[in-house]
N, C-alpha and C. Protein backbone atom coordinates (compact mmCIF):
# COMPACT_ATOMS: atom_id res chain seq x y z
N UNK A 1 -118.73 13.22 48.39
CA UNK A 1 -117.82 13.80 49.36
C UNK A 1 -118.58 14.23 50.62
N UNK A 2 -118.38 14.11 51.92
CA UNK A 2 -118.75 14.01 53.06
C UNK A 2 -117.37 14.97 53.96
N UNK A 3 -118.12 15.82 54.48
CA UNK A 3 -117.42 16.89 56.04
C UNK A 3 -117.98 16.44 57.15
N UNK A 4 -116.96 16.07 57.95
CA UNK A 4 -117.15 16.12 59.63
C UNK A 4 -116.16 17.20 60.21
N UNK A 5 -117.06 17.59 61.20
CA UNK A 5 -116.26 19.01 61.80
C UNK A 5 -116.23 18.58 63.32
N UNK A 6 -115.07 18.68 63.59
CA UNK A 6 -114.53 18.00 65.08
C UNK A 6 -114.10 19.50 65.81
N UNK A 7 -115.03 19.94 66.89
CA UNK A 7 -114.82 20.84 67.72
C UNK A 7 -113.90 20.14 68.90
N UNK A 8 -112.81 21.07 69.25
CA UNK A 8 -111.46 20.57 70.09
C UNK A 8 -111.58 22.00 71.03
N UNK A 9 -112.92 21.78 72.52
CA UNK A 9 -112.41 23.13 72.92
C UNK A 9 -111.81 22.62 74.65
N UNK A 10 -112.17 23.87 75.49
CA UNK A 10 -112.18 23.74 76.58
C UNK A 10 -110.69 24.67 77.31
N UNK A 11 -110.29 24.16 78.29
CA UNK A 11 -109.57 24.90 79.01
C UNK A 11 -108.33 25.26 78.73
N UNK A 12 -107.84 26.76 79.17
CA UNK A 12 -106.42 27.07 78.42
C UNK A 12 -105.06 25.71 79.06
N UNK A 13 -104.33 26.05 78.27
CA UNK A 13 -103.21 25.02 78.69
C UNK A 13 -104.09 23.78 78.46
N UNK A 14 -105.00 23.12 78.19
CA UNK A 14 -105.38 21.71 78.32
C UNK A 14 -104.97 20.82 77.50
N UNK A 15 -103.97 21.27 75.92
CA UNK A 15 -103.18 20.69 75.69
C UNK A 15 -104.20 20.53 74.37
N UNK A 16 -105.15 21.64 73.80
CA UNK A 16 -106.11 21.18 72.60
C UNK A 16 -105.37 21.23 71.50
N UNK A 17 -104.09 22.15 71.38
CA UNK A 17 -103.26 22.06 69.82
C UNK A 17 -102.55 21.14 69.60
N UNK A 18 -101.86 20.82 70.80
CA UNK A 18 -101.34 19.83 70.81
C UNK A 18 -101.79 18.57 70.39
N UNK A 19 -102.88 18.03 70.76
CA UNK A 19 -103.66 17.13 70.44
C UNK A 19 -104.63 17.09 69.26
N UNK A 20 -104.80 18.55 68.70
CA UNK A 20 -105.00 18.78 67.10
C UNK A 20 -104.28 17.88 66.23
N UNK A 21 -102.91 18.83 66.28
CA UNK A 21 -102.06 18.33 65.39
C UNK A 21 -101.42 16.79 64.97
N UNK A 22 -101.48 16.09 66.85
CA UNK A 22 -101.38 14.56 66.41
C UNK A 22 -102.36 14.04 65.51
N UNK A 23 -103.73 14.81 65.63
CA UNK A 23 -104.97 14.10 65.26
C UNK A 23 -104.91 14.13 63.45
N UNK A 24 -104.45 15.40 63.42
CA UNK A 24 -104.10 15.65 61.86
C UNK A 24 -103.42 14.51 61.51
N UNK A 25 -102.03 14.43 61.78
CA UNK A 25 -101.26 13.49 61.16
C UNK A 25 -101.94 11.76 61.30
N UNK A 26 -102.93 11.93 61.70
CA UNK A 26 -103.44 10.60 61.70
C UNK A 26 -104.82 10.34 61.04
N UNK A 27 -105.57 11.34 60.85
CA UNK A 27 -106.53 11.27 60.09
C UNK A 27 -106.87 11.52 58.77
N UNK A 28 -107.78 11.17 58.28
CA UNK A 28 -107.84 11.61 56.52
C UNK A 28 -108.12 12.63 56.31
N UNK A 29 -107.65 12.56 54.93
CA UNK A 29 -108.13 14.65 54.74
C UNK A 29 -108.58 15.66 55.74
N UNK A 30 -107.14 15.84 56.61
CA UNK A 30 -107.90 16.39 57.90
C UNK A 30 -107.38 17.56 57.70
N UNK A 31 -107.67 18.85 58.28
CA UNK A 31 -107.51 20.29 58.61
C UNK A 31 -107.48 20.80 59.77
N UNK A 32 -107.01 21.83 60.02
CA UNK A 32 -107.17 22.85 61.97
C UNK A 32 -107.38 24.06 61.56
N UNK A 33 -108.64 24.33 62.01
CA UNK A 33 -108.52 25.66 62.27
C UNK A 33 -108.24 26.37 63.49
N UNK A 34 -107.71 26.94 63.91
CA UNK A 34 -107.39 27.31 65.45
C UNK A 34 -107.79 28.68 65.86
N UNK A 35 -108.53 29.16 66.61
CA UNK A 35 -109.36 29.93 67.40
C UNK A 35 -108.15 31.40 67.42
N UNK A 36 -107.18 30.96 68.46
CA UNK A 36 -106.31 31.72 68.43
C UNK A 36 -105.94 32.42 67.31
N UNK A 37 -105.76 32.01 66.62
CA UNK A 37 -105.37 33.10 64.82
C UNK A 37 -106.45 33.78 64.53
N UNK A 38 -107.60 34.41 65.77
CA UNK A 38 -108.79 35.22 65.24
C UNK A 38 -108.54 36.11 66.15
N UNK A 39 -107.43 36.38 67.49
CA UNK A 39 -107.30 36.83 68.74
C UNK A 39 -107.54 38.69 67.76
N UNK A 40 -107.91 39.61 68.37
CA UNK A 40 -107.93 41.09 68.01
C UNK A 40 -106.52 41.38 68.47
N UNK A 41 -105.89 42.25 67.87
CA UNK A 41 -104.77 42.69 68.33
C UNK A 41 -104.95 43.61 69.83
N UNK A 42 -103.98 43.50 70.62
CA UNK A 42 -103.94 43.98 71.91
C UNK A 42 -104.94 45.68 72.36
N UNK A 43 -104.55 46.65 71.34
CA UNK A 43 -104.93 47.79 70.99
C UNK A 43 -106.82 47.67 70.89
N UNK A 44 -107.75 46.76 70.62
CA UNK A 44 -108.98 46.65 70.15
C UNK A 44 -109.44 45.85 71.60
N UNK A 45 -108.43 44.99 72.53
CA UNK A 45 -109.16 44.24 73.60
C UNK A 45 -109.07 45.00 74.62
N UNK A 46 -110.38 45.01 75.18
CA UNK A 46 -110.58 45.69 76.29
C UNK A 46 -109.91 45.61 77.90
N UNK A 47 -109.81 46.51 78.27
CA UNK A 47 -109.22 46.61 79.58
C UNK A 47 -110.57 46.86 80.85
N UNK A 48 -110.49 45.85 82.15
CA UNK A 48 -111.21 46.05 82.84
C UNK A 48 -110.45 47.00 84.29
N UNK A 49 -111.28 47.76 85.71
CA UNK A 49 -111.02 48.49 86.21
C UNK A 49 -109.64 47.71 87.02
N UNK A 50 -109.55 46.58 86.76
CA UNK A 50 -108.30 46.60 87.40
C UNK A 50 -107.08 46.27 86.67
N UNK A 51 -107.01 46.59 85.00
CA UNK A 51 -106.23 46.50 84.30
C UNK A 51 -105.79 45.69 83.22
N UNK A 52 -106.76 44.41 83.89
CA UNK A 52 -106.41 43.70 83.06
C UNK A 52 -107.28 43.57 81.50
N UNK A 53 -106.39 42.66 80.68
CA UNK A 53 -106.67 42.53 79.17
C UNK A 53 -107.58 41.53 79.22
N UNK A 54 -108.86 41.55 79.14
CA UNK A 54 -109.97 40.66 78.92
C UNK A 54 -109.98 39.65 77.48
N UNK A 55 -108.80 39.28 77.30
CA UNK A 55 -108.60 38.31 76.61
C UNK A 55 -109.57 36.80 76.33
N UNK A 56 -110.10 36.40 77.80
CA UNK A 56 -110.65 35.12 77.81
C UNK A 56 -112.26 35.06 77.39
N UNK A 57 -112.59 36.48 76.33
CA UNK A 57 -114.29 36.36 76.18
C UNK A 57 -114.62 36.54 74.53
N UNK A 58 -115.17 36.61 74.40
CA UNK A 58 -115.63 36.28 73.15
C UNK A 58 -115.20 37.76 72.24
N UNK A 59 -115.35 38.68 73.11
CA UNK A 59 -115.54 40.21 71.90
C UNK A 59 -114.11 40.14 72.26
N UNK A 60 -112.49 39.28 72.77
CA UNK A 60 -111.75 39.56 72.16
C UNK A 60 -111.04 39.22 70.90
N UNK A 61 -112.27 38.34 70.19
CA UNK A 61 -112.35 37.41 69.01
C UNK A 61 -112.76 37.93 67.63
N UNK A 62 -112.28 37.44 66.50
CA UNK A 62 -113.18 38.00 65.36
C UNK A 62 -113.60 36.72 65.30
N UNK A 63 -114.95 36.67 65.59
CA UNK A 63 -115.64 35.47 65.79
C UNK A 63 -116.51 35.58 63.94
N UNK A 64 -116.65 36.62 63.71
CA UNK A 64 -117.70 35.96 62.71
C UNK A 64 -116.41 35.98 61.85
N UNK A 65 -115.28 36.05 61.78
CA UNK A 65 -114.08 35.88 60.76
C UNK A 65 -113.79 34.52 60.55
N UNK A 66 -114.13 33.91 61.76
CA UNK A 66 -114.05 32.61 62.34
C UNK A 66 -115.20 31.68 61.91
N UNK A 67 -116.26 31.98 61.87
CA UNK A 67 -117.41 31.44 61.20
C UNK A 67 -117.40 30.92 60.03
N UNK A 68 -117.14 32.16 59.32
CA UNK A 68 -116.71 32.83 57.65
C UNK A 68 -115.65 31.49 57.36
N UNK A 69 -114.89 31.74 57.74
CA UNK A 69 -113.64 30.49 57.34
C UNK A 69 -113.91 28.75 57.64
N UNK A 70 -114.73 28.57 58.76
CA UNK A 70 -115.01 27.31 58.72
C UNK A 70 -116.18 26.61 57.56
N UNK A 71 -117.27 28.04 57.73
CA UNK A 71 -118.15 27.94 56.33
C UNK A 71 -117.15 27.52 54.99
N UNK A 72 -116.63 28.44 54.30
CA UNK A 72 -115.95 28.41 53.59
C UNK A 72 -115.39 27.20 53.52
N UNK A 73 -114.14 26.42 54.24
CA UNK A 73 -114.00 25.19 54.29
C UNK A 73 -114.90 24.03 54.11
N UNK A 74 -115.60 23.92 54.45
CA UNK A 74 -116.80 23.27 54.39
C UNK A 74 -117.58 23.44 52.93
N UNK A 75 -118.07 24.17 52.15
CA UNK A 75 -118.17 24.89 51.11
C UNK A 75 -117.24 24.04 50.55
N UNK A 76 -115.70 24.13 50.50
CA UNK A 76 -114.95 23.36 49.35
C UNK A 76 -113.87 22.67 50.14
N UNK A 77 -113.59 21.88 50.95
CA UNK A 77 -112.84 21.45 51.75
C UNK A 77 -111.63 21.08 50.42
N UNK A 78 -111.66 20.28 49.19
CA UNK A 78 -110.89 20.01 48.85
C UNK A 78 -109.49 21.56 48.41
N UNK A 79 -110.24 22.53 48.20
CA UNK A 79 -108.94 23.54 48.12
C UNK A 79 -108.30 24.39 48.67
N UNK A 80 -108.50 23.46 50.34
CA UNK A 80 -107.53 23.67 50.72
C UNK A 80 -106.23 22.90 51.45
N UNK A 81 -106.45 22.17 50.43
CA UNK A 81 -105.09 21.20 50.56
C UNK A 81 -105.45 19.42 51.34
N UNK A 82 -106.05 19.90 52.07
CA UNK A 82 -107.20 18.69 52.78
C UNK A 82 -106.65 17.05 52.18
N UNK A 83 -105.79 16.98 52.31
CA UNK A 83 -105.81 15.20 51.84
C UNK A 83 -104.44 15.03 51.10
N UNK A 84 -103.70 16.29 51.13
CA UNK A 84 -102.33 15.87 50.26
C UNK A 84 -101.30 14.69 51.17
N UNK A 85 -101.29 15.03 52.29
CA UNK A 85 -100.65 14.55 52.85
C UNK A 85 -101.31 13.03 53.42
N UNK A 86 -100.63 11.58 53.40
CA UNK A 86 -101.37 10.90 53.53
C UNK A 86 -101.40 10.73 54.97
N UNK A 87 -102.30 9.68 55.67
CA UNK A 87 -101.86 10.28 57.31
C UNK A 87 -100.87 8.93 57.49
N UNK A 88 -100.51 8.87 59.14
CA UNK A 88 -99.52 8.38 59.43
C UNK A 88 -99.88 6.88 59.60
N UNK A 89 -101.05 6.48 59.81
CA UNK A 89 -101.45 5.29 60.34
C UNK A 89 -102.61 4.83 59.15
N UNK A 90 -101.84 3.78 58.66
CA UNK A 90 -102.20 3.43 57.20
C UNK A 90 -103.60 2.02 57.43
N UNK A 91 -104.08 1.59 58.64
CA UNK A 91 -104.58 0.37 58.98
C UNK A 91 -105.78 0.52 58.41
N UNK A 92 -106.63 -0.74 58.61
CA UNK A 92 -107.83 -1.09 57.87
C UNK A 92 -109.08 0.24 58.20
N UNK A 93 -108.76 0.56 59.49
CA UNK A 93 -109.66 1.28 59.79
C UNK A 93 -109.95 2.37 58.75
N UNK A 94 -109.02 2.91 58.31
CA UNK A 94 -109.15 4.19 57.07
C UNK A 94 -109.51 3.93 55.26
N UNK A 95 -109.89 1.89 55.66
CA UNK A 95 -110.42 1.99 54.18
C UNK A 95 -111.83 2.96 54.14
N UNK A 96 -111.69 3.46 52.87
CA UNK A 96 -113.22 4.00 52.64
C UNK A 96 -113.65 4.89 53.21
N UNK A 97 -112.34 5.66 53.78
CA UNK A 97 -112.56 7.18 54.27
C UNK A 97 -112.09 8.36 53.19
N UNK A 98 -111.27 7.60 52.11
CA UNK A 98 -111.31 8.63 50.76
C UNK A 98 -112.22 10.01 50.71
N UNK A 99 -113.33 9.73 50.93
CA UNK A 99 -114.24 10.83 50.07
C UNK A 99 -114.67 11.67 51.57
N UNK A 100 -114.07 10.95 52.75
CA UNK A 100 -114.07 11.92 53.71
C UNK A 100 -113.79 12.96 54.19
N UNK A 101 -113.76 14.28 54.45
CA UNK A 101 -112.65 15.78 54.92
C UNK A 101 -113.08 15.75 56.37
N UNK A 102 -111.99 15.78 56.57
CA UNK A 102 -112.22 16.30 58.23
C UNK A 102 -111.35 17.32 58.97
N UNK A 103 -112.58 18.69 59.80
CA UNK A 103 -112.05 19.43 59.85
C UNK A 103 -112.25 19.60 61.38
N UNK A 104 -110.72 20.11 62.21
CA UNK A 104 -110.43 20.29 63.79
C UNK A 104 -110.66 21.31 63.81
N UNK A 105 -111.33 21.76 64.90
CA UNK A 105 -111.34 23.85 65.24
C UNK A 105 -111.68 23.40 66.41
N UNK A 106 -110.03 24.03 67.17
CA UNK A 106 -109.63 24.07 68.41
C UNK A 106 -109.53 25.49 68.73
N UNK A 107 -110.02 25.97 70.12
CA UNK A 107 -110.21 26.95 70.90
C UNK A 107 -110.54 26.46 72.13
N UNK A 108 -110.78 28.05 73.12
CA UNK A 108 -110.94 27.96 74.39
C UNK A 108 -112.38 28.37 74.46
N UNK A 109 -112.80 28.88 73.49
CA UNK A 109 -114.44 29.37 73.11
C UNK A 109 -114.79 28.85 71.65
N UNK A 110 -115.42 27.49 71.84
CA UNK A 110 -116.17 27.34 70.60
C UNK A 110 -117.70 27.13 70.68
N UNK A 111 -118.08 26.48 71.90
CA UNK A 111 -119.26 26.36 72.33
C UNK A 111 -120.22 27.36 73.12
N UNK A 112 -119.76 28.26 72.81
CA UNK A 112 -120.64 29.70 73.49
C UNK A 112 -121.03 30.72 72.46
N UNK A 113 -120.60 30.23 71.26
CA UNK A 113 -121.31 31.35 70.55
C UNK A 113 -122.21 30.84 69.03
N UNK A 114 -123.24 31.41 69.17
CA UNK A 114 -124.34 30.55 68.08
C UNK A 114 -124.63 30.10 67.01
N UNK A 115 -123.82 30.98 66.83
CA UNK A 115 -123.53 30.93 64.88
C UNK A 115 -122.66 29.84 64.74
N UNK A 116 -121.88 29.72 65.68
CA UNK A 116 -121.52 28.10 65.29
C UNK A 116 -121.77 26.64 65.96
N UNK A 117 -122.95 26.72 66.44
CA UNK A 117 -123.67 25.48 67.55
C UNK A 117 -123.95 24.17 66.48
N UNK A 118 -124.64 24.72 64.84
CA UNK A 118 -124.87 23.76 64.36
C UNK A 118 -123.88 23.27 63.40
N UNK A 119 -122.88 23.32 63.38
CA UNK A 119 -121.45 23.18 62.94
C UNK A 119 -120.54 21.91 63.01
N UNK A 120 -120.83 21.79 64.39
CA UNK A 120 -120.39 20.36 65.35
C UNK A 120 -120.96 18.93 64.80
N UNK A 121 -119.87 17.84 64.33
CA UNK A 121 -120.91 16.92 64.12
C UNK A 121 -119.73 15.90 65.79
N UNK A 122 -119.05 16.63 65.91
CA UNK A 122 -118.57 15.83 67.49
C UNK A 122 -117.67 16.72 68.07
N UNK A 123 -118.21 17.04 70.07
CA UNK A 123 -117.46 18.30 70.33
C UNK A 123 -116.98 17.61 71.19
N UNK A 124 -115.97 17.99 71.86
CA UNK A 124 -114.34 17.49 72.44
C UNK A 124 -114.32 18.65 73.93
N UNK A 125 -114.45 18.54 75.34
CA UNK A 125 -113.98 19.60 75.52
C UNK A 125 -113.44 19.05 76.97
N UNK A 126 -111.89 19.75 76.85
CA UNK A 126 -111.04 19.09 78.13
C UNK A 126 -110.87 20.23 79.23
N UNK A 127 -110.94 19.27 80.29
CA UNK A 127 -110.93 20.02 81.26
C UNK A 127 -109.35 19.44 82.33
N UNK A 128 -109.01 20.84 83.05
CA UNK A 128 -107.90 20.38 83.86
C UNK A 128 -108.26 21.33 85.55
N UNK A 129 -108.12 20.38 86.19
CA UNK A 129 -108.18 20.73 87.93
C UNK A 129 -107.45 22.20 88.11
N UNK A 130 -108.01 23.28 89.20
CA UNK A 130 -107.71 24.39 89.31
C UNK A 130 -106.12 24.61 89.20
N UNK A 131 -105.21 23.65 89.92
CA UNK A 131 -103.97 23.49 90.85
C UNK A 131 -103.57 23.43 89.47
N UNK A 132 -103.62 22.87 88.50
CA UNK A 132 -102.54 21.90 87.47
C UNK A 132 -102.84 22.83 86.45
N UNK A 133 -103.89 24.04 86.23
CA UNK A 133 -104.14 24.63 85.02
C UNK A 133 -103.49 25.25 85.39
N UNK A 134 -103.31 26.28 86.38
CA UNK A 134 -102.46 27.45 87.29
C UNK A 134 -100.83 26.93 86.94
N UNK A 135 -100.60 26.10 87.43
CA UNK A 135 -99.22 25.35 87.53
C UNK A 135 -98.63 25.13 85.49
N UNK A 136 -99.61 24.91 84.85
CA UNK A 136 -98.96 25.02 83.50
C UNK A 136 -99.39 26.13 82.73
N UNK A 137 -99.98 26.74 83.08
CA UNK A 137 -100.28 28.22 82.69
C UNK A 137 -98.93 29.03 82.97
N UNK A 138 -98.36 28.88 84.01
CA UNK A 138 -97.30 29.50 84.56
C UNK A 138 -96.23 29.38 83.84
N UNK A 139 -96.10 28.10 83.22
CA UNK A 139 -94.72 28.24 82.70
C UNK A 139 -94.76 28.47 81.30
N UNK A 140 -95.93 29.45 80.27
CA UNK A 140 -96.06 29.35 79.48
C UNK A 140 -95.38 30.98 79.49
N UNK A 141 -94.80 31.88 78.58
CA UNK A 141 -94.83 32.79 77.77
C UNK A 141 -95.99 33.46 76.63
N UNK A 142 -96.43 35.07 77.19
CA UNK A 142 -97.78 35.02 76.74
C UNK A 142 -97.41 36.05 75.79
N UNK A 143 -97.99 36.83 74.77
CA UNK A 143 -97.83 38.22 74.61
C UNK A 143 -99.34 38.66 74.17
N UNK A 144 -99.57 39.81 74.98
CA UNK A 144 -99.02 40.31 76.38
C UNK A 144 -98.77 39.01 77.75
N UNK A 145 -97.57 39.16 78.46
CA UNK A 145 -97.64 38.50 79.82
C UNK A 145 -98.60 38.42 80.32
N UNK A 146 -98.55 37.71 81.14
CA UNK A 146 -100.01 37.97 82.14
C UNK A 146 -99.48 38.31 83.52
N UNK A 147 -100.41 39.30 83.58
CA UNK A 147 -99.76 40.38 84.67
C UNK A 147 -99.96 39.57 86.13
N UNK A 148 -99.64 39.92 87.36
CA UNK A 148 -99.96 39.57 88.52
C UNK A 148 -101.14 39.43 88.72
N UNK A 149 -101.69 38.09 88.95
CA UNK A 149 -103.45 38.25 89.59
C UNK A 149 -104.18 37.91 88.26
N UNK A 150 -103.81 38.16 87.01
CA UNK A 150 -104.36 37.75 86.01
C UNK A 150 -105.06 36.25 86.02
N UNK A 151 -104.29 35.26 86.49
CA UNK A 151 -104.85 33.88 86.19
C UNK A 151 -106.39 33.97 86.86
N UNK A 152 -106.23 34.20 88.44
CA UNK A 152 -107.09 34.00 89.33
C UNK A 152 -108.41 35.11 88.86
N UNK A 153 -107.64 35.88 88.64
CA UNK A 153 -108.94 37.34 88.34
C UNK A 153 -109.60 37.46 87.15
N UNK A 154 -108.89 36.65 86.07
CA UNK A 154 -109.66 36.99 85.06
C UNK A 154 -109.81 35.55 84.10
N UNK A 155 -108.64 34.76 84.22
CA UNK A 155 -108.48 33.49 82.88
C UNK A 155 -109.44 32.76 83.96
N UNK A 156 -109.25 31.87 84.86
CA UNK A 156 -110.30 30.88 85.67
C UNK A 156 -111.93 31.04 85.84
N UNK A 157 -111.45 32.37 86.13
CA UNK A 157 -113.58 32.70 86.54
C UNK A 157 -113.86 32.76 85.24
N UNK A 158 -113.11 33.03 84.08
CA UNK A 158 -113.96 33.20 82.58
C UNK A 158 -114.16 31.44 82.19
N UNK A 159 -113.34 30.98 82.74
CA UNK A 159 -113.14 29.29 82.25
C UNK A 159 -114.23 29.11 82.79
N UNK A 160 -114.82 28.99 83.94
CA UNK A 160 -115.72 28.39 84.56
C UNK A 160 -117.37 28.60 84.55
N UNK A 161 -117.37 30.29 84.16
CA UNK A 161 -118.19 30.74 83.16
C UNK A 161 -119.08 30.12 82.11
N UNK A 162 -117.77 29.88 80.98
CA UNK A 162 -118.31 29.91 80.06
C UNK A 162 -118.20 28.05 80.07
N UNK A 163 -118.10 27.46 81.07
CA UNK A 163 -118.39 25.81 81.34
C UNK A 163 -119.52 25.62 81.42
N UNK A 164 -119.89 26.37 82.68
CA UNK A 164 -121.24 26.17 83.14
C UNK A 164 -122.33 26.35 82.53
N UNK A 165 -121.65 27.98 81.59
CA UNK A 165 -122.77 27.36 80.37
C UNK A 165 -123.06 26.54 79.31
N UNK A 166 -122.19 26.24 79.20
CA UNK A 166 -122.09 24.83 78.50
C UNK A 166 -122.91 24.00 79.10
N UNK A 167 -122.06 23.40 80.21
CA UNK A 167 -123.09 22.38 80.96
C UNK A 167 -124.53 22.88 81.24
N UNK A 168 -125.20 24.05 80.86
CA UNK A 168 -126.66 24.32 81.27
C UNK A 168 -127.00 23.88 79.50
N UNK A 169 -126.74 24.53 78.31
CA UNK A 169 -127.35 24.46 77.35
C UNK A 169 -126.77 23.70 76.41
N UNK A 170 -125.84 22.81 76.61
CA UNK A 170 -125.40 22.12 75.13
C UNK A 170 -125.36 20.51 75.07
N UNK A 171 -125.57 19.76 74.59
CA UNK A 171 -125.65 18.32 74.81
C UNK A 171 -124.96 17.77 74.18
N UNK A 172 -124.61 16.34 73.66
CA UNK A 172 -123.64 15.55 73.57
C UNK A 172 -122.32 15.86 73.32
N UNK A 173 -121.62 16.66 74.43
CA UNK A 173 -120.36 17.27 74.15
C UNK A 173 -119.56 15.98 75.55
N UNK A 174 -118.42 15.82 74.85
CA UNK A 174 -117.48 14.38 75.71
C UNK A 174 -116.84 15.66 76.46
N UNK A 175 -116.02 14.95 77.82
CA UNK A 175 -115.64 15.61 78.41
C UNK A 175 -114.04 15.10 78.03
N UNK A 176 -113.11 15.73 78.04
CA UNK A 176 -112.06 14.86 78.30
C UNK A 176 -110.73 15.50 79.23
N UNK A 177 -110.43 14.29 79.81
CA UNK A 177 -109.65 14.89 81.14
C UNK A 177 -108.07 15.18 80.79
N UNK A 178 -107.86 16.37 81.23
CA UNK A 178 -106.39 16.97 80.18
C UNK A 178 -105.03 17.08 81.27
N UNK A 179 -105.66 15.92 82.18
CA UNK A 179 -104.56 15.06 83.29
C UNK A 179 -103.97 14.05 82.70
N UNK A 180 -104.47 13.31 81.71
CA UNK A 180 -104.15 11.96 81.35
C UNK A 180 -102.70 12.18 80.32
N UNK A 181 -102.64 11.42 79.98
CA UNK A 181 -101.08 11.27 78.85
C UNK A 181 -101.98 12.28 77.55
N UNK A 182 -101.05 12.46 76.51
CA UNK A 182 -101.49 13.07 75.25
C UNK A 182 -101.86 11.82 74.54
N UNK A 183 -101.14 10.59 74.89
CA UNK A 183 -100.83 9.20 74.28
C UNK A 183 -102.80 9.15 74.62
N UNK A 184 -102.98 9.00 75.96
CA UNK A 184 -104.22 8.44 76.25
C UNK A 184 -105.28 8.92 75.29
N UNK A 185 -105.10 10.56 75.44
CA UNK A 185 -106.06 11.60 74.65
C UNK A 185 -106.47 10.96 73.71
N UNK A 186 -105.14 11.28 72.68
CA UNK A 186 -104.90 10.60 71.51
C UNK A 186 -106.11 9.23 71.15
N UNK A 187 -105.21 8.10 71.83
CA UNK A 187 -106.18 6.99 71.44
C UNK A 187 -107.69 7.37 71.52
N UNK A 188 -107.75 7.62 72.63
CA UNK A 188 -109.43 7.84 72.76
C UNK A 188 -110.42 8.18 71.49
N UNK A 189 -109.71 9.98 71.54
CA UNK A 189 -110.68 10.71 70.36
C UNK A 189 -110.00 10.20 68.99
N UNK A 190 -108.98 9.53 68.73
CA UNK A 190 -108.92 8.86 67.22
C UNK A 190 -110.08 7.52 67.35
N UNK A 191 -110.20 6.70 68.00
CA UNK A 191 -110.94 5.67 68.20
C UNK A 191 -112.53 6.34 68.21
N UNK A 192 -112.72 7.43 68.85
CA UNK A 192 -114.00 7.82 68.93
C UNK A 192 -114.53 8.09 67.09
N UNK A 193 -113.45 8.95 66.75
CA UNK A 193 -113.89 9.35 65.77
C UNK A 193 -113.81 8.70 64.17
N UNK A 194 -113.11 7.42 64.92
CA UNK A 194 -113.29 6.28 63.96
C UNK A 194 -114.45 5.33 63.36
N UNK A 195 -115.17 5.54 64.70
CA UNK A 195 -116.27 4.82 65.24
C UNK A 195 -117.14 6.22 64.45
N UNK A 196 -117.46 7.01 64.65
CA UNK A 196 -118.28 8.23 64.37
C UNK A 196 -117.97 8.04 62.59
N UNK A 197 -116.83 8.01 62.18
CA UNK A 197 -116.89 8.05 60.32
C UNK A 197 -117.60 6.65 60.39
N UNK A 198 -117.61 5.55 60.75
CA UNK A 198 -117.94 4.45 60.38
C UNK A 198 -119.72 4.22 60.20
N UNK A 199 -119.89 4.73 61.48
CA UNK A 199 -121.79 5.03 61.55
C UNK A 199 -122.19 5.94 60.40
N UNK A 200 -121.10 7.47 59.97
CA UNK A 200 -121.52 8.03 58.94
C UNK A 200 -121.73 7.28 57.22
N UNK A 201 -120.21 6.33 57.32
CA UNK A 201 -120.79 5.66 55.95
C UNK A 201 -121.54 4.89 55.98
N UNK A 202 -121.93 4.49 57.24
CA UNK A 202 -122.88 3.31 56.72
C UNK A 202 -124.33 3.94 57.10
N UNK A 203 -124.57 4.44 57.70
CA UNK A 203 -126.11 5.47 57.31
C UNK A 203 -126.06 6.17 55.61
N UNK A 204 -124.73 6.28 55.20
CA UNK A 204 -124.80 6.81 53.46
C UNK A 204 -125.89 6.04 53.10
N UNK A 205 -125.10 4.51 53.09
CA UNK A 205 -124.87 3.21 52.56
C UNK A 205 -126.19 3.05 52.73
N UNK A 206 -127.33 2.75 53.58
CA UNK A 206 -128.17 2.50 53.66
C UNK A 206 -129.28 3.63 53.04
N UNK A 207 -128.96 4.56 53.11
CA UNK A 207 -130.25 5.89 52.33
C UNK A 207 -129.65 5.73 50.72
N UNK A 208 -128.26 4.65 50.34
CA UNK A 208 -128.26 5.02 48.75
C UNK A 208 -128.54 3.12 48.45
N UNK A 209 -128.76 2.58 49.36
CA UNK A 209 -129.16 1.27 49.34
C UNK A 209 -130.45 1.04 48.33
């Protein structure tokens, strides 16, 4: 039995659950863990001098809760359900992915914090132009709202932040552009990561050769 762990991060609104969940229904024994279901309740996240809820950083996270659970998965991928469902796209490509689990953990922070750097065996992270993140950010419903000035003052400069560090310290992370169709997305990182199980069995194949 063999785990690949598919990091799905990058910018809010960029459309990463969304594109989780297709990925699920198409892959083998696949799983999500999602970032968001670690958020601290409102009461524990900090407020800065101009009010706002510093939502977009790491200490508003239970990050090592988050650790804990992907370990764990990994540890026994089969109990937790991992493979009941068969996926949607039955083609040649998925012979001989049986003994495969594969697990999604989508967030807006996965690549900034350390404890989970060596985790990744392929990281994903989409990005969307200032104008078009603003513009679908807007029509989302938050709780808490996001107050006046919030996007500009606090969600963007943290996005760009925690990019740059990325782009200073992390390497083979794909970029992917979260302008394109979900359709496009889609094909891409299923094809990528088709290609990625295929190199894994056959490096097995050759060390049990």
């Amino acid at each position: 039995m063999k785990v690949w762990v598919i990091g799905l991060g990058g910018v809010t609104n960029g459309g990463k659950t969304t594109l989780a969940g297709k990925l699920k229904k198409m892959l083998p024994n696949c799983d999500i863990i999602s970032q968001d279901d670690f958020f601290k309740p409102e009461s524990e996240v900090e407020t800065d001098e101009r009010g706002f809820k510093l939502y977009d950083v790491l200490d508003a996270l239970y990050m090592d809760e988050m650790v804990k659970s992907i370990h764990d998965w990994i540890k026994s991928p089969t109990s937790s359900g991992a493979g009941t469902e068969k996926p949607q796209n039955t083609c040649d490509n998925l012979k001989n992915t049986e003994d495969v689990y594969i697990l999604i953990v989508e967030g807006f922070l996965l690549y900034n914090y350390e404890p989970l750097n060596d985790l990744w065996n392929r990281r994903y992270f989409l990005t969307l132009p200032y104008e078009e993140c603003k513009r679908r950010r807007s029509t989302r419903v938050y709780q808490p709202a996001d107050t006046p000035g919030y996007f500009d003052g606090h969600v963007w400069p943290m996005y760009l932040k925690y990019k740059n560090e990325l782009e200073e310290n992390a390497s083979n992370v794909v970029y992917l552009d979260g302008t394109k169709s979900q359709e496009e997305l889609l094909s891409f990182v299923y094809s990528d990561t088709m290609q990625e199980l295929k190199k894994l069995r056959e490096g097995n194949q050759q060390v049990t050769a």
